[in-house]
Protein backbone atom coordinates (compact mmCIF):
# COMPACT_ATOMS: atom_id res chain seq x y z
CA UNK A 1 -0.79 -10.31 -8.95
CA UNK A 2 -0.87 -8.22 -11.78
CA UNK A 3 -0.64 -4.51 -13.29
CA UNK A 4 -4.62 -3.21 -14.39
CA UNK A 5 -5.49 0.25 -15.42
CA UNK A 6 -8.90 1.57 -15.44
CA UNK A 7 -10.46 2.25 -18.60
CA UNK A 8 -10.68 6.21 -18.03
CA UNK A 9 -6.58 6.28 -17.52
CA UNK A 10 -5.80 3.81 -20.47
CA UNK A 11 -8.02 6.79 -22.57
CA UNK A 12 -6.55 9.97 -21.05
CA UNK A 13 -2.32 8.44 -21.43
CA UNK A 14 -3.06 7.43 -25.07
CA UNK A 15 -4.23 10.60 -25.56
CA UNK A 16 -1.73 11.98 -24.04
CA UNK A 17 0.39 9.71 -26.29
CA UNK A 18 -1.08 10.95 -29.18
CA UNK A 19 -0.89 14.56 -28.17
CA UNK A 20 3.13 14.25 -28.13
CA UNK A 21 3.57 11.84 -31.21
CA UNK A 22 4.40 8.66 -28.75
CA UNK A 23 1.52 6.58 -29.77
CA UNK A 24 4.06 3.76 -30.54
CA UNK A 25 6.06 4.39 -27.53
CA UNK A 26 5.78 2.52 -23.86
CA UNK A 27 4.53 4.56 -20.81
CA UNK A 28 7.58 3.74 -18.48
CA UNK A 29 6.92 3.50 -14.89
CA UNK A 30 9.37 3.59 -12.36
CA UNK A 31 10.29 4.41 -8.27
CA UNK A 32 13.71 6.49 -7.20
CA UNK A 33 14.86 7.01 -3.95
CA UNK A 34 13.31 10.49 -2.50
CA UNK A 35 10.50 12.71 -1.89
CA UNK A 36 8.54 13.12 1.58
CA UNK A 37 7.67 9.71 1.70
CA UNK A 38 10.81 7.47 0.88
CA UNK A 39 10.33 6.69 -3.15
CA UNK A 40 8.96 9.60 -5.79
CA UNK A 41 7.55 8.29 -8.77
CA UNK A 42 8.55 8.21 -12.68
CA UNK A 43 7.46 8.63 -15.36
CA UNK A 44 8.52 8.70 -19.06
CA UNK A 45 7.67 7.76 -22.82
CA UNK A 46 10.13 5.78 -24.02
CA UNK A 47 10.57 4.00 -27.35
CA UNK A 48 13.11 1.38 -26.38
CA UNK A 49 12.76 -0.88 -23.14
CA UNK A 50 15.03 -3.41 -21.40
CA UNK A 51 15.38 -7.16 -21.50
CA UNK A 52 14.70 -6.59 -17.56
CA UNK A 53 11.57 -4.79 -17.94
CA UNK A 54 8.04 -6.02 -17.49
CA UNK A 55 5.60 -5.34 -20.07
CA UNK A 56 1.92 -4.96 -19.64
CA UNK A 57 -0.38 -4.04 -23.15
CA UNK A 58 -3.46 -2.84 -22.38
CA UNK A 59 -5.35 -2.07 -25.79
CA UNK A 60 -3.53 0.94 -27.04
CA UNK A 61 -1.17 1.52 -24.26
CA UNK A 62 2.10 -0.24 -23.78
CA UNK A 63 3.96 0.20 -20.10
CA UNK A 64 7.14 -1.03 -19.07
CA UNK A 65 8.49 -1.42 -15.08
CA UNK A 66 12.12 -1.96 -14.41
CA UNK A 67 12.11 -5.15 -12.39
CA UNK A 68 13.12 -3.54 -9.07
CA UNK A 69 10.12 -1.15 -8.91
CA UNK A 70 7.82 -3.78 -9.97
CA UNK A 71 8.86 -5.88 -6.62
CA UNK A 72 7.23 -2.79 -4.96
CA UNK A 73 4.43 -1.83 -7.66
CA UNK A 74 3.17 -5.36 -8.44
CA UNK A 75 -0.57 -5.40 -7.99
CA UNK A 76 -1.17 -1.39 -8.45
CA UNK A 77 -3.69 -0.09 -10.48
CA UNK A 78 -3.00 2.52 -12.48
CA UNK A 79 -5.87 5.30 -12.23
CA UNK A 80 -6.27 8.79 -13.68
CA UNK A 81 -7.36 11.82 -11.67
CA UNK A 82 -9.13 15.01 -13.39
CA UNK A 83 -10.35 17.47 -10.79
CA UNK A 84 -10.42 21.09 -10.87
CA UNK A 85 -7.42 21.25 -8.74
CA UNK A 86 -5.19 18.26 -10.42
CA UNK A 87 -5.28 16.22 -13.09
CA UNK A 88 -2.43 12.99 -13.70
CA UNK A 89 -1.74 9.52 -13.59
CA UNK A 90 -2.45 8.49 -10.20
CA UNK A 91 -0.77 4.85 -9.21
CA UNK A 92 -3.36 2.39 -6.34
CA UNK A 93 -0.62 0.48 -4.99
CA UNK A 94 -1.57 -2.47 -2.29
CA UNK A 95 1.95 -2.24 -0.64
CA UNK A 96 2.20 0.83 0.04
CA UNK A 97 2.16 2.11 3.75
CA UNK A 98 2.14 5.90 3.40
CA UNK A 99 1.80 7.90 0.60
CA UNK A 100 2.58 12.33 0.53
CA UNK A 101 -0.61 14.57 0.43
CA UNK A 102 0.76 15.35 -3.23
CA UNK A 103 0.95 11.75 -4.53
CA UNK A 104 4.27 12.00 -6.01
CA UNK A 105 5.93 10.04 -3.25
CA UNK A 106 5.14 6.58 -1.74
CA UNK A 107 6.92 4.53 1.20
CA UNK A 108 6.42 0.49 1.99
């Protein structure tokens, strides 16, 4: 399987990106122990990525996953949520068994 991203949340981070002068930058994406759920979510701009990392270029947006949170986040789709309420990155992962009511934490 592979990482996709829908075309609404590959426009929204790059402009994001732009916004904060990271256009050349990688969206990182990672899990850490914690949160309601088990794992809380990460993420980061960062200009410099690992050997270990997994890269996925989609147009004008580069991500990276650290190879233990892509053993868990292989096959997610990365979304992006705008609602009166909340707006954000919002991650479709297959795996996944329970996620918070927030979204910010995920258990498998």
């Amino acid at each position: 399987m592979a990482i996709t991203i829908t075309d609404f949340a590959a426009e929204r981070i790059h402009s994001l990106m732009k916004r904060t002068q990271c256009e050349d930058s990688y969206l990182r994406i990672g899990l850490k122990g914690g949160g309601c759920s088990g794992f809380t979510y990460i993420f980061d701009f960062v200009s410099e990525i690992s050997d270990a990392d997994k890269v996925f270029e989609f147009d004008s947006v580069k991500i990276c996953i650290d190879k233990k949170s892509y053993l868990f986040l292989n096959g997610m789709e990365i979304d992006y949520e705008e609602s009166p309420f909340k707006s954000g990155i919002r991650l479709n992962v297959p795996g996944a068994t329970r996620t918070c009511g927030c979204g910010e934490s995920i258990a498998f």
